[in-house]
Every structure is written in structure tokens, then in C-alpha cells.
N, C-alpha and C. Protein backbone atom coordinates (compact mmCIF):
# COMPACT_ATOMS: atom_id res chain seq x y z
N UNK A 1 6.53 -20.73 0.62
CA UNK A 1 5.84 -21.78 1.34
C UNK A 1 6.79 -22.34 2.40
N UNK A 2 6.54 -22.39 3.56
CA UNK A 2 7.03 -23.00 4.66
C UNK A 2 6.50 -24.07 5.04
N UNK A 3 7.68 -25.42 4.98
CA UNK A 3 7.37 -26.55 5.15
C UNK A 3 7.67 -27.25 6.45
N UNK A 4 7.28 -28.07 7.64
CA UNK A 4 7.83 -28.34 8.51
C UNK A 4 8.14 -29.96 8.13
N UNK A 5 9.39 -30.44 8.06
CA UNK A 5 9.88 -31.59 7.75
C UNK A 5 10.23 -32.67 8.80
N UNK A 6 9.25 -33.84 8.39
CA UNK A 6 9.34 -34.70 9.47
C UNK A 6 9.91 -35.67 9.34
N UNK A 7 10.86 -36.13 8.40
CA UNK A 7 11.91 -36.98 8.31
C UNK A 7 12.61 -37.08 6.61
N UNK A 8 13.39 -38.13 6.56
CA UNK A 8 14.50 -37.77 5.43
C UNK A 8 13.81 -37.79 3.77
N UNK A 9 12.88 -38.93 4.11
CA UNK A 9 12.09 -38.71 2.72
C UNK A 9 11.45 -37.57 2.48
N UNK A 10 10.70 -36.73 2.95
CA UNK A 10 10.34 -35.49 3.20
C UNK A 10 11.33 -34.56 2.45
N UNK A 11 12.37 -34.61 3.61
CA UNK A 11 13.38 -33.29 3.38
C UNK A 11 13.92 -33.86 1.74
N UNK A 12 14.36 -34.71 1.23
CA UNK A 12 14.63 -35.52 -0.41
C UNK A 12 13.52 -34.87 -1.15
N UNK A 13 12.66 -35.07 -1.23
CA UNK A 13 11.80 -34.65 -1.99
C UNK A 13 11.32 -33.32 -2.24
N UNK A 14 11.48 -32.59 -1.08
CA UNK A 14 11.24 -30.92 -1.61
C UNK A 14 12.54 -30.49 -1.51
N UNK A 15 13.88 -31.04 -1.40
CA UNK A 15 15.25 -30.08 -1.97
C UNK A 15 15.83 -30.88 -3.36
N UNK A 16 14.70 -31.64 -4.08
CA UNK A 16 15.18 -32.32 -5.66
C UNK A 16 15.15 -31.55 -6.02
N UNK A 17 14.36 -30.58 -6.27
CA UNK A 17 14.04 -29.88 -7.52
C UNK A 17 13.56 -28.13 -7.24
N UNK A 18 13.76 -26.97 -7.83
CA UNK A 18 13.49 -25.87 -7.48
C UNK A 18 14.69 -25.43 -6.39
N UNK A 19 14.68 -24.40 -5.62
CA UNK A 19 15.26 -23.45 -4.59
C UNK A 19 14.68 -24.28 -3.64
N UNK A 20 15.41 -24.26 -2.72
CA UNK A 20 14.61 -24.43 -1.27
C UNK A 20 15.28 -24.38 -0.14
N UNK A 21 15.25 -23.29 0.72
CA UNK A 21 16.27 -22.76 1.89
C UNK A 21 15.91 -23.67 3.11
N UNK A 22 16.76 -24.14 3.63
CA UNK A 22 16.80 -25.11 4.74
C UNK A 22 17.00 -24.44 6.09
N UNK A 23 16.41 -24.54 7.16
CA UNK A 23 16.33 -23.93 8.71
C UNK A 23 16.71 -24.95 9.51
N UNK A 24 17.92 -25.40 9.77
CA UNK A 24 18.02 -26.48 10.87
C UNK A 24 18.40 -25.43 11.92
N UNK A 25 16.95 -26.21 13.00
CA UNK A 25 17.03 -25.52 14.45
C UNK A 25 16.15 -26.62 15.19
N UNK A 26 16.00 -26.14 16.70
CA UNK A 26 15.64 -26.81 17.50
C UNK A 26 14.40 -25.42 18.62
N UNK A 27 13.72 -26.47 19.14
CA UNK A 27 12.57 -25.77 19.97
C UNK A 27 12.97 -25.23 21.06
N UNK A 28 14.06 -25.25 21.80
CA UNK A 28 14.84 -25.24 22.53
C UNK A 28 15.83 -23.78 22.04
N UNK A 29 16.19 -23.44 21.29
CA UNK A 29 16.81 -23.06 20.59
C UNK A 29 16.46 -21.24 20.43
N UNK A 30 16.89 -20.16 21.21
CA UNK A 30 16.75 -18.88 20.99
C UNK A 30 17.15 -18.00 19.60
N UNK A 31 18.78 -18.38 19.20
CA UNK A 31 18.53 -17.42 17.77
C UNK A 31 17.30 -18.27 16.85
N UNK A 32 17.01 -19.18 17.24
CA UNK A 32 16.09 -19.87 16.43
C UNK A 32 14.63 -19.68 16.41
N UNK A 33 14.55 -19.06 17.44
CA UNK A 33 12.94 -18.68 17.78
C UNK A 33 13.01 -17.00 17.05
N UNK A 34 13.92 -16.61 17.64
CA UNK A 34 14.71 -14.98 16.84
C UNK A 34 14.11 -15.24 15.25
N UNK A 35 14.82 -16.07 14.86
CA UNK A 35 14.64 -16.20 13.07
C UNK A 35 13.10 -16.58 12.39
N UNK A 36 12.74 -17.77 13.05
CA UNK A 36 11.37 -17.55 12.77
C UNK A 36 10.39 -17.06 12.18
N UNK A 37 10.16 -15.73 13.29
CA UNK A 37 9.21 -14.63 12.53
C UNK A 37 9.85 -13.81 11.14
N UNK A 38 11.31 -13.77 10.86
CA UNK A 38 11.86 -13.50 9.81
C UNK A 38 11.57 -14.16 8.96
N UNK A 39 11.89 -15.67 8.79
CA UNK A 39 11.13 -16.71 7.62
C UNK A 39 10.10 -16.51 7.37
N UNK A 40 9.00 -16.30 8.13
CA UNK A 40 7.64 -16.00 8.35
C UNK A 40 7.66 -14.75 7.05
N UNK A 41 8.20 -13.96 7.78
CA UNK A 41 8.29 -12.31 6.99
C UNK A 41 8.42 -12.70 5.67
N UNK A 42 9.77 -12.98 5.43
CA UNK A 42 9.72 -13.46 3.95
C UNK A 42 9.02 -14.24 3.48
N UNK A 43 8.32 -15.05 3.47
CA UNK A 43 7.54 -16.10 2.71
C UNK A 43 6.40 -15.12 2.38
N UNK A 44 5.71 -14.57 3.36
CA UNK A 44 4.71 -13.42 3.29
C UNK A 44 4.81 -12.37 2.01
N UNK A 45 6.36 -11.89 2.38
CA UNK A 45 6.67 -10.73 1.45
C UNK A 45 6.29 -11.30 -0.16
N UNK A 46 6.78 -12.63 -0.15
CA UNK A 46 6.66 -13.21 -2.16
C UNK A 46 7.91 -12.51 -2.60
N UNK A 47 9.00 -12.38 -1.96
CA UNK A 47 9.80 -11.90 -2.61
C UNK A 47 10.68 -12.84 -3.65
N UNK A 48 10.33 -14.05 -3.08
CA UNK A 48 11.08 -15.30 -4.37
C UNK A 48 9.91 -16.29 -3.93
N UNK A 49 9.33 -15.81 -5.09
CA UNK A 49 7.99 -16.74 -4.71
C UNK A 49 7.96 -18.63 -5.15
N UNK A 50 9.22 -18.55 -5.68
CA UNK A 50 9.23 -20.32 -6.24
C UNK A 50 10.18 -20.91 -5.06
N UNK A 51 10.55 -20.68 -4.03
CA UNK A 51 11.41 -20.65 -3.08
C UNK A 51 10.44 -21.20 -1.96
N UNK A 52 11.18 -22.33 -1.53
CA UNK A 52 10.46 -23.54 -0.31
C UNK A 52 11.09 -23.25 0.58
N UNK A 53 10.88 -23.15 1.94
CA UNK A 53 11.46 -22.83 3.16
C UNK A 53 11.41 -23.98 4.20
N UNK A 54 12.18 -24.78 4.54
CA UNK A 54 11.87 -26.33 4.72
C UNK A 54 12.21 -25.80 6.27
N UNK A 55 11.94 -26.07 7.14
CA UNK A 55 12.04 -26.40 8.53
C UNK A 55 12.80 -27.66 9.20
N UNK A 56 13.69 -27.67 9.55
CA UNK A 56 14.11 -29.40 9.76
C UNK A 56 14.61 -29.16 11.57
N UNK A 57 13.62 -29.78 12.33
CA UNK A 57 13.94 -29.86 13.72
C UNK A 57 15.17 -30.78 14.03
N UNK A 58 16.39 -30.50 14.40
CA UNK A 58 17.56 -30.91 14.75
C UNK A 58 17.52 -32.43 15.31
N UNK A 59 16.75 -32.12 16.69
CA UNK A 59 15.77 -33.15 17.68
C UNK A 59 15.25 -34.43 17.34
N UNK A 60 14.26 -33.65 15.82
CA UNK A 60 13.15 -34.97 15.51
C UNK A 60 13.95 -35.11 14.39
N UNK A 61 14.39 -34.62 13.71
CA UNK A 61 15.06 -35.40 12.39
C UNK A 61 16.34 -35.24 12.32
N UNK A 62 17.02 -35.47 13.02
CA UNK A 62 18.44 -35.89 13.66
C UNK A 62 19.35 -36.70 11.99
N UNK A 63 18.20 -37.45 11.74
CA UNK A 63 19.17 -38.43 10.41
C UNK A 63 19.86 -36.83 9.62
N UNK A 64 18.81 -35.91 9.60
CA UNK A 64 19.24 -35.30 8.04
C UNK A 64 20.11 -34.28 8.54
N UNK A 65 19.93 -34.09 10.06
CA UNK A 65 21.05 -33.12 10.57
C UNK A 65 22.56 -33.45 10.89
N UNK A 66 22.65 -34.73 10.90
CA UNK A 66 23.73 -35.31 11.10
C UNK A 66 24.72 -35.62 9.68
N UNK A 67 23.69 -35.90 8.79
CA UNK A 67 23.89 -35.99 7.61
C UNK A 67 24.91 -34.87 6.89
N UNK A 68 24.44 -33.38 7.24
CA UNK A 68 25.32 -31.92 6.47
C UNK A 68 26.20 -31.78 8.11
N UNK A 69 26.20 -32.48 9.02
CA UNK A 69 27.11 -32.42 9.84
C UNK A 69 26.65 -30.65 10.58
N UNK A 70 25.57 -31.17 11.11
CA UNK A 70 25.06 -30.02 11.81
C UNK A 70 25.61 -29.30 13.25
N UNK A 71 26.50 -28.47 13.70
CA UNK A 71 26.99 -28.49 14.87
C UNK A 71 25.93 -27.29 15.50
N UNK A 72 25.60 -26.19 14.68
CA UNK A 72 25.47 -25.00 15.32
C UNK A 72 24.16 -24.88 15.14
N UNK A 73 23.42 -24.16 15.52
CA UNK A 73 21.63 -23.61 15.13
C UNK A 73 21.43 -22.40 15.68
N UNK A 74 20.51 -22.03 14.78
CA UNK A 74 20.40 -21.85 13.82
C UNK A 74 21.36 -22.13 12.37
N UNK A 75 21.44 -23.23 11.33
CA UNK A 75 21.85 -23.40 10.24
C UNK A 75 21.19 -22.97 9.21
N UNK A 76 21.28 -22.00 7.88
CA UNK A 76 20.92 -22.23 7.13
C UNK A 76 21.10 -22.72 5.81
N UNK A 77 20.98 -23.05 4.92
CA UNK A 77 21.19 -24.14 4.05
C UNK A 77 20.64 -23.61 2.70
N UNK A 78 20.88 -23.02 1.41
CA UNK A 78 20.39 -23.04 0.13
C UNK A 78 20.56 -23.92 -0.51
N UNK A 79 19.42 -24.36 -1.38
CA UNK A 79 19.90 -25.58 -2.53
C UNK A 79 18.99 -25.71 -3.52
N UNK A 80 19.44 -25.63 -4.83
CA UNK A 80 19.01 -25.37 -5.77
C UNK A 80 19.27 -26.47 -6.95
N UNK A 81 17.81 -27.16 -7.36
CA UNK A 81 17.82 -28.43 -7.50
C UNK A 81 18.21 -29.67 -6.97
N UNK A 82 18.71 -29.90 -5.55
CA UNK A 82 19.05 -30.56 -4.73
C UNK A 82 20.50 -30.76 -4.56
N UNK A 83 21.04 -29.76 -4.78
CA UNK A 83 22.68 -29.82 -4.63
C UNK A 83 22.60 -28.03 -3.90
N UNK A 84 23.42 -28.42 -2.71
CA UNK A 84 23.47 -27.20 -2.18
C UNK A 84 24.49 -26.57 -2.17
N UNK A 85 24.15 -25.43 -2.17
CA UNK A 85 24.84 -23.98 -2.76
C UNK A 85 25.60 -23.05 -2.12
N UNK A 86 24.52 -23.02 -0.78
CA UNK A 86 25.00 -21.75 0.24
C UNK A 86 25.13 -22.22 1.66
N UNK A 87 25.40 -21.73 2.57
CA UNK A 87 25.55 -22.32 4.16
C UNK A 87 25.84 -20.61 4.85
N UNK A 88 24.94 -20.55 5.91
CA UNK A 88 25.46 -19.92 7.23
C UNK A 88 24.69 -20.11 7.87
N UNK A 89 25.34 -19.41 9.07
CA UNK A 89 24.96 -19.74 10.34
C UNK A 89 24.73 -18.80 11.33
N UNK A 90 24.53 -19.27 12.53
CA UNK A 90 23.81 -17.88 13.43
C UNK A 90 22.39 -16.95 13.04
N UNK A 91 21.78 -16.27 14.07
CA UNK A 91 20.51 -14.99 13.71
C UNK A 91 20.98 -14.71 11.90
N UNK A 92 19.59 -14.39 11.34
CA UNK A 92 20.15 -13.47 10.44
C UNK A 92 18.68 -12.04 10.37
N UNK A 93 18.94 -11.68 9.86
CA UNK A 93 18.01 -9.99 9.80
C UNK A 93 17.54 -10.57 7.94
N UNK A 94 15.99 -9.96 8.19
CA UNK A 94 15.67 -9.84 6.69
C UNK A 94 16.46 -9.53 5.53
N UNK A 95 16.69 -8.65 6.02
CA UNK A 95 17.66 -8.16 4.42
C UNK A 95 19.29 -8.95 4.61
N UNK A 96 19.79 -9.47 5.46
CA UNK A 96 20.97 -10.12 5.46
C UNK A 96 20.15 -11.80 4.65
N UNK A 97 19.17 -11.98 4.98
CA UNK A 97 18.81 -13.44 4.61
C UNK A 97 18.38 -13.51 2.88
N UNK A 98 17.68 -12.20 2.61
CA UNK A 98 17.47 -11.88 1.21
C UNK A 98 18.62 -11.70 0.46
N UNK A 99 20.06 -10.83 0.83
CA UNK A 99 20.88 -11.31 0.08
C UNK A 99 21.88 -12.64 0.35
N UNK A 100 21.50 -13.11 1.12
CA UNK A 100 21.72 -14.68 1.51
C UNK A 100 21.56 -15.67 -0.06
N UNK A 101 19.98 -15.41 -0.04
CA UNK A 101 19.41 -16.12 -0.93
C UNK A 101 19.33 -15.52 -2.70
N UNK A 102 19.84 -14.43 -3.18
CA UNK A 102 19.56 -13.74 -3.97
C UNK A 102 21.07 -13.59 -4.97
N UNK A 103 22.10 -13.79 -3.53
CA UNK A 103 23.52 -13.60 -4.44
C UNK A 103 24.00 -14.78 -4.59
């Protein structure tokens, strides 16, 4: 499920509990438009089907990007039960993002 997150209560509440991979990017933003249709891909595939895919626009929700000290974007972000786990950064390719999320 792909969520688009429109501010901090939002983003709190779907990274409490379960998996949930974080996308900080901006509209503006090319590897970010790049990645996209990849998130897309995966959510489609069901390959971790209890797995939330949160969207957090850099721009409009600035609190929560400033917050993990966001410099670069495309960011991505794992967190599992609301303590996070994993971090990179830059494009990633399907299968680089699946074992992203898997190891």
C-alpha cells in the first residue's frame, strides 16, 4: 500500500507499528520521479505484502524531513515498528530495493 503523507501525525502513525519503507523526495526531483514507477512495481508485485510505502514530500512536510536530517533525495528509510532500521540513498532498481528491504 502506498501512502502519500501529509504531515507529521500521519507519517507517526503508519511507521508505529508493522514495516513501512519511507520515500523522502520532492516533485521537482528526477532520481525521484526515476523511483516512483519502481515503488509502484513493488507494491503491485505483493512481494511483502504487510509492508507500507509512505511517500513524504520534502517541500510539504519539511517538519519530518528535517527531523531524520534529510540532505539528499531520493531518501529511503526502513522501519520496523517505528524505530528505523535501514537508510539509503540515491535511484535504486527493483531488485536493489527488494534486497534493501528483505536483508
Amino acid at each position: 500500500m502506498i501512502i502519500e503523507i501529509r504531515n507529521a501525525e500521519e507519517f507517526e502513525k503508519y511507521v508505529a507499528s508493522g514495516d513501512a519503507l519511507v520515500d523522502f523526495n520532492a516533485t521537482w526531483c528526477g532520481p525521484c520521479k526515476m523511483l516512483s514507477p519502481i515503488l509502484d512495481q513493488l507494491d503491485r508485485e505483493g512481494s511483502f505484502p504487510e509492508l507500507k510505502i509512505l511517500k513524504v514530500d520534502v517541500d510539504r512536510v519539511g517538519v519530518v524531513a528535517a527531523r531524520f536530517g534529510i540532505q539528499l533525495i531520493p531518501t529511503l528509510m526502513l522501519f520496523k515498528d517505528g524505530q528505523r532500521v535501514k537508510v539509503t540513498q540515491g535511484y535504486q532498481t527493483l531488485n536493489a530495493l527488494k534486497d534493501f528491504i528483505s536483508k
